[in-house]
Protein backbone atom coordinates (compact mmCIF):
# COMPACT_ATOMS: atom_id res chain seq x y z
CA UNK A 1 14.15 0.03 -0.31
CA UNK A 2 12.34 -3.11 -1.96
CA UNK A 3 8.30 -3.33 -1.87
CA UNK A 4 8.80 -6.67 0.03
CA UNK A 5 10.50 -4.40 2.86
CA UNK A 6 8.08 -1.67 2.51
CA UNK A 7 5.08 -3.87 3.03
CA UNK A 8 6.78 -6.01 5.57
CA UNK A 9 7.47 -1.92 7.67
CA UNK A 10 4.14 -1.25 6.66
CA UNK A 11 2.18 -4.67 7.93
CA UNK A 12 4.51 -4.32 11.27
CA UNK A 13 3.07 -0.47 12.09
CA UNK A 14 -0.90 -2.24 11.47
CA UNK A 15 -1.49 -1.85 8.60
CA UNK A 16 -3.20 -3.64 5.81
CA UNK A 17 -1.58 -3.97 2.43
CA UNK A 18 -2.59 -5.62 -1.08
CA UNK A 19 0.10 -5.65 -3.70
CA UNK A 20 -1.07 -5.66 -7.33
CA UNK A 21 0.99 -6.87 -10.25
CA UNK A 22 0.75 -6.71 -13.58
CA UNK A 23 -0.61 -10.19 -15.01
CA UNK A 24 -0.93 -11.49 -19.11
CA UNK A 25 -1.94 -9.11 -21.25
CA UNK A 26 -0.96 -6.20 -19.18
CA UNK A 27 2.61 -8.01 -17.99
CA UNK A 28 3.56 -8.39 -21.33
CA UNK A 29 2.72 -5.32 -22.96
CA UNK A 30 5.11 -3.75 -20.12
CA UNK A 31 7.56 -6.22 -20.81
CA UNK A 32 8.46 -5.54 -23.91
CA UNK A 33 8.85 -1.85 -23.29
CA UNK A 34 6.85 0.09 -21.25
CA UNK A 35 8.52 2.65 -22.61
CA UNK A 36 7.05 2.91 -25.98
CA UNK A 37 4.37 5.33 -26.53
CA UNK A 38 2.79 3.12 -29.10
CA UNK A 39 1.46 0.53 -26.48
CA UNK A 40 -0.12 2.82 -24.28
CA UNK A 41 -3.33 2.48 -25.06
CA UNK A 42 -3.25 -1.20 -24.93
CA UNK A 43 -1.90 -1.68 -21.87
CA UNK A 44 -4.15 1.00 -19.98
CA UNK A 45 -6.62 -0.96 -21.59
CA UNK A 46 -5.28 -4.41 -20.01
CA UNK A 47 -4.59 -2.65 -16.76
CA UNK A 48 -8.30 -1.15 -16.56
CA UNK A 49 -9.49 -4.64 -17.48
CA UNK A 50 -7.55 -6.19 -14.29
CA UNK A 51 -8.33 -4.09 -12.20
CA UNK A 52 -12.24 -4.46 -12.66
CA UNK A 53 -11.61 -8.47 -12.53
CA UNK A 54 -10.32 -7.56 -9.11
CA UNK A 55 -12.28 -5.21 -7.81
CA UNK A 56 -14.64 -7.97 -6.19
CA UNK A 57 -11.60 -8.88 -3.49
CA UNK A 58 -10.29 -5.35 -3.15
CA UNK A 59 -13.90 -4.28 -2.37
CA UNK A 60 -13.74 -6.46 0.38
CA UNK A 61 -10.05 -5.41 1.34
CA UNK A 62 -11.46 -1.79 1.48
CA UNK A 63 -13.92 -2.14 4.12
């Protein structure tokens, strides 16, 4: 099953969802190959750093 169906099944039973993708840095460390080991660290790194630019709206979406 897709996530638009998922969150669609979800949003139809009440409840709330917020997809997060990953976005520039983090996107295209993972699209290269988010398979190699090598660019781990970096793209935790870029993922981390999203998520704390976001965590302002999902604070909100949390309560």
């Amino acid at each position: 099953m897709d996530l638009a169906t998922q969150v669609d099944e979800l949003r139809a039973r009440g409840s709330r969802v917020e997809t997060i993708f990953p976005t520039g840095e983090t996107a295209q460390l993972l699209a290269v190959d988010a398979m190699d080991v090598s660019k781990r660290p970096a793209a935790a790194r870029a993922g981390y750093d999203q998520g704390r630019a976001l965590a302002g709206r999902l604070t909100g979406f949390w309560r």
